[in-house]
C-alpha atoms as a PDB file:
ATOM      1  CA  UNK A   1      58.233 -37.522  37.842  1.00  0.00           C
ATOM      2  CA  UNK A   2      58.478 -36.497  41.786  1.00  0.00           C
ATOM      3  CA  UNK A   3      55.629 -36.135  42.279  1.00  0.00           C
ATOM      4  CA  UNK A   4      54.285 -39.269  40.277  1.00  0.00           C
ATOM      5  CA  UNK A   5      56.820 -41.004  42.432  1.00  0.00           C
ATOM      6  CA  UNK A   6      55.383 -39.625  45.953  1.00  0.00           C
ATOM      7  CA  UNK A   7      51.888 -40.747  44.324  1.00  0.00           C
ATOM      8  CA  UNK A   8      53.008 -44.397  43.902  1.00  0.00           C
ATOM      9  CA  UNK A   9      54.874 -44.556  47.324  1.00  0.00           C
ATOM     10  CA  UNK A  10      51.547 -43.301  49.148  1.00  0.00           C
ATOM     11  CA  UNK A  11      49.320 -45.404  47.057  1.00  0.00           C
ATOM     12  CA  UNK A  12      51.294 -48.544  48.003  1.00  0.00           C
ATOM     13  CA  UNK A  13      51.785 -47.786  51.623  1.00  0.00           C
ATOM     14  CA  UNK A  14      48.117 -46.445  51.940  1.00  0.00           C
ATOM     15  CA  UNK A  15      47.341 -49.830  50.096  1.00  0.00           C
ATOM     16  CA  UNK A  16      49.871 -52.104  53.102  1.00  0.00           C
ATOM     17  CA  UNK A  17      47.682 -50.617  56.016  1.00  0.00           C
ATOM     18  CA  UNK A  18      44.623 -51.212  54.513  1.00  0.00           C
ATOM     19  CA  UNK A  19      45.938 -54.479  53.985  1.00  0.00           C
ATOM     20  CA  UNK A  20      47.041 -54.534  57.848  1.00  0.00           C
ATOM     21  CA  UNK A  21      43.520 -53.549  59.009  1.00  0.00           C
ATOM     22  CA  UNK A  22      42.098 -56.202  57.329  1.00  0.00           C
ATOM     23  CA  UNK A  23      44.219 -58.915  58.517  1.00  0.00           C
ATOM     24  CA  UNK A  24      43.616 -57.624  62.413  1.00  0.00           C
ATOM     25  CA  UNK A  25      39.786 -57.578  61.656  1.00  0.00           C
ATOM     26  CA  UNK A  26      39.711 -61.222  60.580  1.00  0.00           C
ATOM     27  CA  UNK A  27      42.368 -62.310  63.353  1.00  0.00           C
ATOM     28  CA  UNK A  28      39.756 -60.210  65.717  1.00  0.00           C
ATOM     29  CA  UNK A  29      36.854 -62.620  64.295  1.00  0.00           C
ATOM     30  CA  UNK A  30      39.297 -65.829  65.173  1.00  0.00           C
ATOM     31  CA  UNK A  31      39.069 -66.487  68.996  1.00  0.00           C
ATOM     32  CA  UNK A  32      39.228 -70.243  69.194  1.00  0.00           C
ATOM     33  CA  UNK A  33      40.814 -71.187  72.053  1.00  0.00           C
ATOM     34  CA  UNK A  34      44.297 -73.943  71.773  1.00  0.00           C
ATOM     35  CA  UNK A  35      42.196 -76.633  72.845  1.00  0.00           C
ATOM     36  CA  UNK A  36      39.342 -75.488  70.429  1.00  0.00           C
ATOM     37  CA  UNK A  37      42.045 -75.616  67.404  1.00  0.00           C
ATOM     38  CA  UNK A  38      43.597 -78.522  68.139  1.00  0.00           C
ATOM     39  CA  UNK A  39      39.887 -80.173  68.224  1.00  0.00           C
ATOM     40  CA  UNK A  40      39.267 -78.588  64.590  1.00  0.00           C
ATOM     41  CA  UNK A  41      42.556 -80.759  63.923  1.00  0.00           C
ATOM     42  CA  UNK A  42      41.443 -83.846  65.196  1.00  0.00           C
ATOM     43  CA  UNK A  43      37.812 -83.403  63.498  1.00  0.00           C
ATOM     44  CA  UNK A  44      39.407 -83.648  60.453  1.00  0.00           C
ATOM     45  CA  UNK A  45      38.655 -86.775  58.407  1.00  0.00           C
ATOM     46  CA  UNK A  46      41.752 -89.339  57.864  1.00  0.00           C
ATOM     47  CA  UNK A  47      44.826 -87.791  57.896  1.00  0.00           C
ATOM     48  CA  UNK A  48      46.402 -89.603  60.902  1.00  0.00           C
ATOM     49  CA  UNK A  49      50.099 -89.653  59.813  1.00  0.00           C
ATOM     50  CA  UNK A  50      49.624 -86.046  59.255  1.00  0.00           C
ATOM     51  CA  UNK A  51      47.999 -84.856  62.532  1.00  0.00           C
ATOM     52  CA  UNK A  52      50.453 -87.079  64.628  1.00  0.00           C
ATOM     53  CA  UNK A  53      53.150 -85.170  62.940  1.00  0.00           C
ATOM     54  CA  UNK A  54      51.159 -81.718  63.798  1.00  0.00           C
ATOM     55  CA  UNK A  55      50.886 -82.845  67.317  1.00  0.00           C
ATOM     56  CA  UNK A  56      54.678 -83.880  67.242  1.00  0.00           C
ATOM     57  CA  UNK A  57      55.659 -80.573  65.942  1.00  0.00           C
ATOM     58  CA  UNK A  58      53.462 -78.641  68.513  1.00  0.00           C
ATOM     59  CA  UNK A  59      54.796 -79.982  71.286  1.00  0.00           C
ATOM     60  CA  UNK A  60      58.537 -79.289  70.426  1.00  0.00           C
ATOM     61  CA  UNK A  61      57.855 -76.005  69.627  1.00  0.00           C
ATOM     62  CA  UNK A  62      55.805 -75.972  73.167  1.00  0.00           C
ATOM     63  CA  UNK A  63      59.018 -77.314  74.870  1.00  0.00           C
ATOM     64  CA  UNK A  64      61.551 -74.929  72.782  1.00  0.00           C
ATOM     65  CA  UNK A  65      59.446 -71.749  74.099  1.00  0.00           C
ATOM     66  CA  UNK A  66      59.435 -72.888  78.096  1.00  0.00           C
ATOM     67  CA  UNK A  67      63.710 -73.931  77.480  1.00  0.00           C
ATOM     68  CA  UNK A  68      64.035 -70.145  76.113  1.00  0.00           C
ATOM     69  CA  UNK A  69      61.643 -68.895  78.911  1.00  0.00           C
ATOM     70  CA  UNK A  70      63.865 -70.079  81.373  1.00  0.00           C
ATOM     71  CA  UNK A  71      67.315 -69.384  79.664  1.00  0.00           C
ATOM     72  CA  UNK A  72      67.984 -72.797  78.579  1.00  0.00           C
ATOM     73  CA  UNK A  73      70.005 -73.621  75.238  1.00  0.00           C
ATOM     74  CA  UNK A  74      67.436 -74.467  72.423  1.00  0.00           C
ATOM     75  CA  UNK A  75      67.882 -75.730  68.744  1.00  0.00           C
ATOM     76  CA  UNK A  76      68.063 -72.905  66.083  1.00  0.00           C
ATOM     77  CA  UNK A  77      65.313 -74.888  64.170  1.00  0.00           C
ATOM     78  CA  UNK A  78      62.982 -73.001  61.633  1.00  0.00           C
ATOM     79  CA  UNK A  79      59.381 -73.304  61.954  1.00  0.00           C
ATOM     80  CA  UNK A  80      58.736 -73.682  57.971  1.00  0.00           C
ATOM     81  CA  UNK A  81      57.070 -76.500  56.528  1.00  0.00           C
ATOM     82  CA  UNK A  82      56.410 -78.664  53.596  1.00  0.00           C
ATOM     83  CA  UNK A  83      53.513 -80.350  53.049  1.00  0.00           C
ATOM     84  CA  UNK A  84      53.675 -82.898  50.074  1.00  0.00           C
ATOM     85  CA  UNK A  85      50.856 -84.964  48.504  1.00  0.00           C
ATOM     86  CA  UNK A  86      47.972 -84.855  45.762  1.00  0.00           C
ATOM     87  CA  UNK A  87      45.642 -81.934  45.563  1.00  0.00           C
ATOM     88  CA  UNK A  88      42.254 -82.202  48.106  1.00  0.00           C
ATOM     89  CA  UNK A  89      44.199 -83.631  51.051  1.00  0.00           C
ATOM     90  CA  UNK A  90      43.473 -81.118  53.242  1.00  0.00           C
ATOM     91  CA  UNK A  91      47.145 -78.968  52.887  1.00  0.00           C
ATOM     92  CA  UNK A  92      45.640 -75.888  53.267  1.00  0.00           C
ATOM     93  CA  UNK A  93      43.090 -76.382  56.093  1.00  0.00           C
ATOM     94  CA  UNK A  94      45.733 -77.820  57.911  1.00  0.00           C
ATOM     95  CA  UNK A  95      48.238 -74.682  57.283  1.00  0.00           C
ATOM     96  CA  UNK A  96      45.702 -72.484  58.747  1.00  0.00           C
ATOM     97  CA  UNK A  97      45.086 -74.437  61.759  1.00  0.00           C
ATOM     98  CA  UNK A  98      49.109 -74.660  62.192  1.00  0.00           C
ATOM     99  CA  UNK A  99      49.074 -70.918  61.909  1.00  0.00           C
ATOM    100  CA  UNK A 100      46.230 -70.495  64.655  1.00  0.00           C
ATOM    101  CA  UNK A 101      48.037 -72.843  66.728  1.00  0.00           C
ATOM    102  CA  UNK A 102      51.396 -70.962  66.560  1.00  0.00           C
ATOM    103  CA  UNK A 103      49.623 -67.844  67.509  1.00  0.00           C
ATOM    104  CA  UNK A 104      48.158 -69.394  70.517  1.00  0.00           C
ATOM    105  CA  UNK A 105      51.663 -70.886  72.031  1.00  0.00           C
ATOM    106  CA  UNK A 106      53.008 -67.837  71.463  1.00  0.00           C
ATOM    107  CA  UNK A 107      55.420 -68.480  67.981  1.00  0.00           C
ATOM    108  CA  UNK A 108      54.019 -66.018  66.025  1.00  0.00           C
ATOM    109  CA  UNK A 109      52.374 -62.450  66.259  1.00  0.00           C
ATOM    110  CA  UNK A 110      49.229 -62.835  64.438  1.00  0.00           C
ATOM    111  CA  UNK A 111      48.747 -66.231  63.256  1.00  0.00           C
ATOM    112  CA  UNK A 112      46.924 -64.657  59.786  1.00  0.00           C
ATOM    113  CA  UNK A 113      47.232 -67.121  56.631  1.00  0.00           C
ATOM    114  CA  UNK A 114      48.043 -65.428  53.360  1.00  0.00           C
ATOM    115  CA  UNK A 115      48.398 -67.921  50.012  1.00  0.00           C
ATOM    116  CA  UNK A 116      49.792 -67.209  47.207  1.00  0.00           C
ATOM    117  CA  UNK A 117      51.011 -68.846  43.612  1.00  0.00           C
ATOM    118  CA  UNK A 118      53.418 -68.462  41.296  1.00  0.00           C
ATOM    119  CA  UNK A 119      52.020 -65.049  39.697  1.00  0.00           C
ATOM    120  CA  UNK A 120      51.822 -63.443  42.876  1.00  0.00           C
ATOM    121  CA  UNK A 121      55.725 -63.541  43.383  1.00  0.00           C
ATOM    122  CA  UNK A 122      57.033 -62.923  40.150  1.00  0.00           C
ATOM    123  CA  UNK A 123      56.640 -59.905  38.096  1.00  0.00           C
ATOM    124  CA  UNK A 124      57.181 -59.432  34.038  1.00  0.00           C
ATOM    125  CA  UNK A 125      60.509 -57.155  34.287  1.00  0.00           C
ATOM    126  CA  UNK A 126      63.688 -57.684  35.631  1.00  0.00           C
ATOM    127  CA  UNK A 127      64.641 -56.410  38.928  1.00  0.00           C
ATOM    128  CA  UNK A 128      60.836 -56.747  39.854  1.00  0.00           C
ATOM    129  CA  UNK A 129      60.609 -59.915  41.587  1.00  0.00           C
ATOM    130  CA  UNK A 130      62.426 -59.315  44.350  1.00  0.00           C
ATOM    131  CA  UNK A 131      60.250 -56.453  45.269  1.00  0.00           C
ATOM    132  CA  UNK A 132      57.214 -58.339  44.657  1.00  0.00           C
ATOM    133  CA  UNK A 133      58.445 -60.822  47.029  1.00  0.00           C
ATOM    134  CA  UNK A 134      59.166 -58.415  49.682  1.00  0.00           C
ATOM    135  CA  UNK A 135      55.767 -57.194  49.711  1.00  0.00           C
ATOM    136  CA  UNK A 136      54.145 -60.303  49.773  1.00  0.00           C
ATOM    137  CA  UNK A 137      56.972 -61.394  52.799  1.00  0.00           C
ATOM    138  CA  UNK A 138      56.065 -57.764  54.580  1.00  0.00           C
ATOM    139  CA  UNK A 139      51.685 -59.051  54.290  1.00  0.00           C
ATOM    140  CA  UNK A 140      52.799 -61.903  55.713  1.00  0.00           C
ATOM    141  CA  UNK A 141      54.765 -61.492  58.876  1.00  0.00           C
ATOM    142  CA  UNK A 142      53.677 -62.688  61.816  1.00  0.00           C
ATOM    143  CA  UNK A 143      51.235 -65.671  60.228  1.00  0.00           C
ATOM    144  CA  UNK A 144      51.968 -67.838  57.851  1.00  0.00           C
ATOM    145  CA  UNK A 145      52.795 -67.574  53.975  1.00  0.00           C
ATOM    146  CA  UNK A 146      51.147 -70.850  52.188  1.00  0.00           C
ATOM    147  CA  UNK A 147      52.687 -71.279  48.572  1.00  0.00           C
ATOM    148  CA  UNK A 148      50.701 -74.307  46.766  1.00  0.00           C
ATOM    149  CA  UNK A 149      52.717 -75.850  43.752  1.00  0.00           C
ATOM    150  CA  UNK A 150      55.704 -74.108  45.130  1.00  0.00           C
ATOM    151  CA  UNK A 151      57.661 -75.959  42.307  1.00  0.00           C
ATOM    152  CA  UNK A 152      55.763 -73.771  39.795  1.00  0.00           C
ATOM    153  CA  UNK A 153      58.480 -71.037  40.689  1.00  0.00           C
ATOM    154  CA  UNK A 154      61.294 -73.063  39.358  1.00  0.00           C
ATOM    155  CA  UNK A 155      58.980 -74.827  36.854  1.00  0.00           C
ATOM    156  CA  UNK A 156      61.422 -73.146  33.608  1.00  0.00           C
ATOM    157  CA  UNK A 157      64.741 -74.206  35.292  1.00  0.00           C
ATOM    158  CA  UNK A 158      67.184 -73.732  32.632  1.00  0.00           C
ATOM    159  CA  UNK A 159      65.784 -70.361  31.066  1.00  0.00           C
ATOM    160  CA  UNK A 160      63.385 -68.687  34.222  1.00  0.00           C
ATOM    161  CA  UNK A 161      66.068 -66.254  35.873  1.00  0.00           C
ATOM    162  CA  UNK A 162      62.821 -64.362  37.181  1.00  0.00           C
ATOM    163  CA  UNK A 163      62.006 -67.999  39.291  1.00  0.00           C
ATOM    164  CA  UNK A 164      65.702 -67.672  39.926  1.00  0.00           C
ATOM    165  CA  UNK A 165      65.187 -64.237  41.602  1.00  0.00           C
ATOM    166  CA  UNK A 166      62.384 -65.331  42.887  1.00  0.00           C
ATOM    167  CA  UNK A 167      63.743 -68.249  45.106  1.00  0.00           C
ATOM    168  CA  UNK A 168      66.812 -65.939  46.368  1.00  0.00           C
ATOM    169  CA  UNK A 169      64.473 -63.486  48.083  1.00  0.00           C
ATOM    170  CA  UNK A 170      62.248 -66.175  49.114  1.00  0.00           C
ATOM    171  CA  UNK A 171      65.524 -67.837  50.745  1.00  0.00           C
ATOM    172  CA  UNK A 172      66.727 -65.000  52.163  1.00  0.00           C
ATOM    173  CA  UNK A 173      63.485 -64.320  54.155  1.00  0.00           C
ATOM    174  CA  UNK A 174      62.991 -67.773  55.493  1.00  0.00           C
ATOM    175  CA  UNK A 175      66.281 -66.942  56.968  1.00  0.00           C
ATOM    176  CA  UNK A 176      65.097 -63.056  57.830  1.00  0.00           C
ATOM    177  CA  UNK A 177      62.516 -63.390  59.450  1.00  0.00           C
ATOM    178  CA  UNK A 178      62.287 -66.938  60.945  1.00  0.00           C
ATOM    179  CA  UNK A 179      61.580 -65.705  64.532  1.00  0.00           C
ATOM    180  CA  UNK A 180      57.931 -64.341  63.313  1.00  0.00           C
ATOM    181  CA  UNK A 181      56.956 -66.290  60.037  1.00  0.00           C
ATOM    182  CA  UNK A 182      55.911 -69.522  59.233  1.00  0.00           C
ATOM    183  CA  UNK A 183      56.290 -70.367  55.404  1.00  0.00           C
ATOM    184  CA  UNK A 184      54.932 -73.548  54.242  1.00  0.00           C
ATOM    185  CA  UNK A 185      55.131 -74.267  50.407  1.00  0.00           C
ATOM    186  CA  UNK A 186      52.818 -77.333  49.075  1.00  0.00           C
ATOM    187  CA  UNK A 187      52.542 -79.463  46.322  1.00  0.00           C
ATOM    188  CA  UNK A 188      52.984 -82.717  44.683  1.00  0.00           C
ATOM    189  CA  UNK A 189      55.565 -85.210  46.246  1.00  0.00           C
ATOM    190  CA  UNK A 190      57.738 -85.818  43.469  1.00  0.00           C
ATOM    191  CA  UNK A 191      58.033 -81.888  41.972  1.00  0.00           C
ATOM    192  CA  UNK A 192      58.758 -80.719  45.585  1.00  0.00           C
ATOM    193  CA  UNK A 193      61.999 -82.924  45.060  1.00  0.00           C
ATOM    194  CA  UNK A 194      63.095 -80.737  42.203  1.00  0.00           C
ATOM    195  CA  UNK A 195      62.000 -77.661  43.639  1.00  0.00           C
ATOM    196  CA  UNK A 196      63.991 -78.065  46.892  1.00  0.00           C
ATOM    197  CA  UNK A 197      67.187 -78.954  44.652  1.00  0.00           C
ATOM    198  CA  UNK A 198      66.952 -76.217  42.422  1.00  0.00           C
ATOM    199  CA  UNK A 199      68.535 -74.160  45.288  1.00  0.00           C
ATOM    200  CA  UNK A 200      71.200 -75.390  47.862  1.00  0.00           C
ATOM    201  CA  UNK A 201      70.024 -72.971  50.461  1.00  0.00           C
ATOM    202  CA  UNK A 202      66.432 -73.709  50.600  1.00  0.00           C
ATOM    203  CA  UNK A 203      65.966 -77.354  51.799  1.00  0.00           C
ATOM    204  CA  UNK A 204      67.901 -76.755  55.039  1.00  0.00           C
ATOM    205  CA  UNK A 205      65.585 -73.845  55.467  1.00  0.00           C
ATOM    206  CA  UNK A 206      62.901 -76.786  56.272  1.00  0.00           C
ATOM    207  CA  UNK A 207      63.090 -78.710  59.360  1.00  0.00           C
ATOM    208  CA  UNK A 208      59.756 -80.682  58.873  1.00  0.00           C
ATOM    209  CA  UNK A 209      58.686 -82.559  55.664  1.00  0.00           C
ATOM    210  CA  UNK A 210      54.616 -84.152  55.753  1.00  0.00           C
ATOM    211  CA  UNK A 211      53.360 -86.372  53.697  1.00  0.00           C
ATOM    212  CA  UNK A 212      49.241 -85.942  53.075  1.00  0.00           C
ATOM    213  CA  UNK A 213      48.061 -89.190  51.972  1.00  0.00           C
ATOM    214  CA  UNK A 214      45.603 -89.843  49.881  1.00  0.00           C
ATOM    215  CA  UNK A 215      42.062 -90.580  51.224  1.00  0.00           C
ATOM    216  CA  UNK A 216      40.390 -93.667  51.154  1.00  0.00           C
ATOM    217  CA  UNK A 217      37.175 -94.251  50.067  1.00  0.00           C
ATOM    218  CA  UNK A 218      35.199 -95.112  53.416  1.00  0.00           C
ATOM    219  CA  UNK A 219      37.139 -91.775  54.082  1.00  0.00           C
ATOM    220  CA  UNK A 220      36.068 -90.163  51.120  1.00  0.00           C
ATOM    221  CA  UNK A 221      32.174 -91.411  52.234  1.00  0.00           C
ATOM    222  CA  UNK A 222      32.417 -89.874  55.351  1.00  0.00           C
ATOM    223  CA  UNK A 223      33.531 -86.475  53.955  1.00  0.00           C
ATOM    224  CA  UNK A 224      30.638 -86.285  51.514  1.00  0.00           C
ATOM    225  CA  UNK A 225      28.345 -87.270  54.651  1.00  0.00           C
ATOM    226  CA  UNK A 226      29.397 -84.954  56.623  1.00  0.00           C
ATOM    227  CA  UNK A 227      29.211 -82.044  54.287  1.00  0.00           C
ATOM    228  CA  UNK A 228      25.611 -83.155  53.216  1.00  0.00           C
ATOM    229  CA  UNK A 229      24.695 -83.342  57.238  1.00  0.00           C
ATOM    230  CA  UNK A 230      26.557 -79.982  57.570  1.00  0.00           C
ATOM    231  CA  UNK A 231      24.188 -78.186  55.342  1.00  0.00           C
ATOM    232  CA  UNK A 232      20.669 -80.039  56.315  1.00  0.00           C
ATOM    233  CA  UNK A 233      20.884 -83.038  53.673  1.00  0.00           C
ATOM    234  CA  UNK A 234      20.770 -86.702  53.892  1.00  0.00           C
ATOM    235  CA  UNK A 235      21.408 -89.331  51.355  1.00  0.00           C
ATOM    236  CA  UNK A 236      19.086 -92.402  50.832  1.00  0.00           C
ATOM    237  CA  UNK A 237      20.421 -95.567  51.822  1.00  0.00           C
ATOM    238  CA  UNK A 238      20.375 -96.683  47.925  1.00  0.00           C
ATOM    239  CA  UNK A 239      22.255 -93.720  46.991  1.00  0.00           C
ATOM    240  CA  UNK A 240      24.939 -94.488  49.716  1.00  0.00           C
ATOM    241  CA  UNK A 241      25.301 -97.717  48.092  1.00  0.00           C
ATOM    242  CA  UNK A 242      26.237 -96.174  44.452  1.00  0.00           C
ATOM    243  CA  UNK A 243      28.322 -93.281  45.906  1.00  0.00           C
ATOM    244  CA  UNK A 244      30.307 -96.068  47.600  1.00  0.00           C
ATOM    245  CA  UNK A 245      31.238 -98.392  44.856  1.00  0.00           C
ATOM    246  CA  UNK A 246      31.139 -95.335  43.123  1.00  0.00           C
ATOM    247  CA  UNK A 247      34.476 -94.218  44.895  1.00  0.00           C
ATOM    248  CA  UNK A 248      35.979 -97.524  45.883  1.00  0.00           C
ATOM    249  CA  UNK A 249      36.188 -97.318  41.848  1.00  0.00           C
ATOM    250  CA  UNK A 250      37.882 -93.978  41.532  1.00  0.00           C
ATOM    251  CA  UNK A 251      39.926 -94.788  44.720  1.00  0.00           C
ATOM    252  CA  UNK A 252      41.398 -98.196  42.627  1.00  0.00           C
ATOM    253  CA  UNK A 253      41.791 -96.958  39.342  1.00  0.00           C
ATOM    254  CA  UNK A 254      43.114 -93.454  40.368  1.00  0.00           C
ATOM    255  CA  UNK A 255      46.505 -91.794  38.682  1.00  0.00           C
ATOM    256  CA  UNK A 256      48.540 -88.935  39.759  1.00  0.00           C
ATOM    257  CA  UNK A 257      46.208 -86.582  39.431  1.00  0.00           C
ATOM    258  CA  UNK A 258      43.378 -88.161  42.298  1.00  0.00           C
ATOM    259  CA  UNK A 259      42.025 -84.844  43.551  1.00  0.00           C
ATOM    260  CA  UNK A 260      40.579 -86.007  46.774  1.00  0.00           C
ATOM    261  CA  UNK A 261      38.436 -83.861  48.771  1.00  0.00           C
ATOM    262  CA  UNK A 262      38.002 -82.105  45.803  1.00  0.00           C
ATOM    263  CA  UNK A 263      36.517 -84.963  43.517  1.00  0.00           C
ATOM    264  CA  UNK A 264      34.233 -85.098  46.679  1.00  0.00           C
ATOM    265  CA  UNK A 265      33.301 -81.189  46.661  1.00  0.00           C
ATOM    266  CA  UNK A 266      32.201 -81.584  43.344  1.00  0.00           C
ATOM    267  CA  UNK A 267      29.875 -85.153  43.537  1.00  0.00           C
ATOM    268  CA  UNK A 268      28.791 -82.887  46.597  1.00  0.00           C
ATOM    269  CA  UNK A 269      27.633 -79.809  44.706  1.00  0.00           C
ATOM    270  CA  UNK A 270      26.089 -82.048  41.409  1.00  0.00           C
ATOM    271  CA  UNK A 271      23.868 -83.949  43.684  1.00  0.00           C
ATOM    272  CA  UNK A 272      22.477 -80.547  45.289  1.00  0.00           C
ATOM    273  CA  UNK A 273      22.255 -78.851  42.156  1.00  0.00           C
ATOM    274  CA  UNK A 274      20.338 -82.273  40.519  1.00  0.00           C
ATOM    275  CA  UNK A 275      17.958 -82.075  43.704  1.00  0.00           C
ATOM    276  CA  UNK A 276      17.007 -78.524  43.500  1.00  0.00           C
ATOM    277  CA  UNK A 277      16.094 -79.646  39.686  1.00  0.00           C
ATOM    278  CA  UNK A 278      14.191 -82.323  40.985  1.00  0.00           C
ATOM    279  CA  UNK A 279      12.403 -80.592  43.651  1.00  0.00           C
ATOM    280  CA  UNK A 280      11.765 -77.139  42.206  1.00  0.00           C
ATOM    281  CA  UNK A 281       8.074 -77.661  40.712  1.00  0.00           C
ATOM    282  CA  UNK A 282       7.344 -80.295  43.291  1.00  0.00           C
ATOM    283  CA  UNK A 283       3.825 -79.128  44.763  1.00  0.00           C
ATOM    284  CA  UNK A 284       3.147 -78.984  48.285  1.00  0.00           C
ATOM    285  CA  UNK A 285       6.905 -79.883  49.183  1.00  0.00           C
ATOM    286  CA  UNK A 286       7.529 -81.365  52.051  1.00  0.00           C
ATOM    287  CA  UNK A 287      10.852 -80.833  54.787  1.00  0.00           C
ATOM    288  CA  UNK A 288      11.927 -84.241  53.654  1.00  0.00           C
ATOM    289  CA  UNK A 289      11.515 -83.586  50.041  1.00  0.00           C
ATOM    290  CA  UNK A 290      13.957 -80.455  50.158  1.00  0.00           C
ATOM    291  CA  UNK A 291      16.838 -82.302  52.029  1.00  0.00           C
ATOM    292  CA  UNK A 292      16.676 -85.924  50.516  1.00  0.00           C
ATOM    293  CA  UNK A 293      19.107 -86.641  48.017  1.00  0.00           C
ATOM    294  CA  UNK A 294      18.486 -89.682  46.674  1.00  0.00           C
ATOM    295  CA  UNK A 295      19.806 -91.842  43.846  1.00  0.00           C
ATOM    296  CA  UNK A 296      17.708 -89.759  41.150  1.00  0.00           C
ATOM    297  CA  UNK A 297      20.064 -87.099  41.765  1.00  0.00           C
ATOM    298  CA  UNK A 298      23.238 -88.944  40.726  1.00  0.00           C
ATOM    299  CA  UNK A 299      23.862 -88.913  37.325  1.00  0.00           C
ATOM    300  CA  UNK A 300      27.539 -89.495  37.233  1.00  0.00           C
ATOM    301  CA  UNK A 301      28.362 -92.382  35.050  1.00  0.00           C
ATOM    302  CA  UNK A 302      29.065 -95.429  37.341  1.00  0.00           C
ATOM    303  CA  UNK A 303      31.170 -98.311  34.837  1.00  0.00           C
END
């Protein structure tokens, strides 16, 4: 049983460092400069209540760090966030620009992003969550801890004493370790509500609240443009046309569940997989041939 023991405790330690290494070697690859970060902010499509708030944030935090550097009195604010809105806004590219950013003015350690879910922090047994939760707080120190559909954790209010568990270590370590972690939970606006009442501790562990916003369809356009343009495709003028009443459609009739970027990831990858249909046995193809997408390759059903 010892011995088993010593086995688990190396295992899982061995397993921490590797975990360690890894981070460093992809914080090693990262070596955008403030100003370069701050541009991958504002090259982000839409989103202008959201990187005004960024920019906001930044430069308190900027002003906090020079009052401490020179021994002047400073808010005990937390750096966690919460980002609220439908899926495909962009919450998680913007967390791991924030967490970049917060390396670079000197907030946190590392700046690494780890994201995790629901299953990640609780385990099957009794007693278990809180350890699970300590190992995923321990990965995360020093960068930021992204929880999408944070809500999820309290999701079985009345009967889910492992979400319970779950949300008093998770409290406890926004508190902990607040000088070198940045823990922003995500999801949509009107769960979040529920989740940050289902504990009287955890909403005042949150000093700022952003709203993503859902995109509109020009914006929408200019996404699927730019990922086309990114990757050596263009899109006929006709085919423009469609894709744009296409979403000023979706954009009007949407519900709840919009999804965004996402909607526009996937019209993105149907078009390229219709093309490479379309193209495969063309003979003698041409440069033009292999990055036009035109309105043959659209086969979603426009009402």
């Amino acid at each position: 049983m010892a011995n088993a023991l010593k086995g688990s405790l190396i295992e899982y330690y061995g397993y921490l460092k590797i975990l360690d290494i890894c981070n460093q070697d992809k914080l090693k690859d990262d070596i955008r400069t403030l100003q370069e970060l701050l541009n991958d902010l504002d090259e982000l499509i839409g989103l202008g209540n959201v990187k005004e708030k960024v920019y906001n944030l930044i430069d308190y935090q900027k002003v906090q760090k020079m009052r401490r550097d020179k021994n002047l009195q400073t808010t005990k604010s937390t750096l966690h966030l919460a980002f609220t809105g439908n899926p495909g806004t962009g919450k998680t590219t913007v967390a791991r620009i924030v967490g970049r950013i917060y390396k670079q003015i000197g907030l946190l350690s590392k700046g690494h992003f780890v994201e995790v879910s629901r299953t990640d922090l609780i385990a099957g047994y009794q007693g278990q969550t809180a350890l699970k939760v300590k190992k995923v707080i321990e990965k995360a120190k020093g960068g930021v801890l992204f929880i999408d559909e944070a809500y999820s954790i309290t999701e079985n209010d009345h009967s889910d004493s492992y979400g319970r568990e779950c949300l008093t270590e998770l409290t406890k370590a926004l508190e902990d370790y607040r000088d070198d972690l940045v823990v922003i939970v995500a999801g949509y606006t009107e769960p979040m509500k529920k989740f940050f009442d289902s504990n009287p501790g955890l909403k005042s562990r949150f000093n700022t609240f952003i709203e993503f916003e859902d995109y509109k369809a020009t914006e929408l356009e200019e996404i699927l443009i730019t990922m086309c343009r990114n990757n050596d495709y263009v899109l006929s003028e006709e085919l423009r046309i469609n894709i744009r009443y296409f979403l000023e459609k979706q954009v009007s009739n949407k519900n709840e569940n919009f999804a965004n970027g996402r909607m526009v990831r996937n019209i993105y990858d149907d078009l390229v997989m219709n093309h490479a249909r379309r193209v495969v046995d063309i003979d003698d193809v041409s440069r033009e041939d292999l990055s036009l997408i035109t309105d043959k390759d659209f086969v979603l059903k426009i009402e």
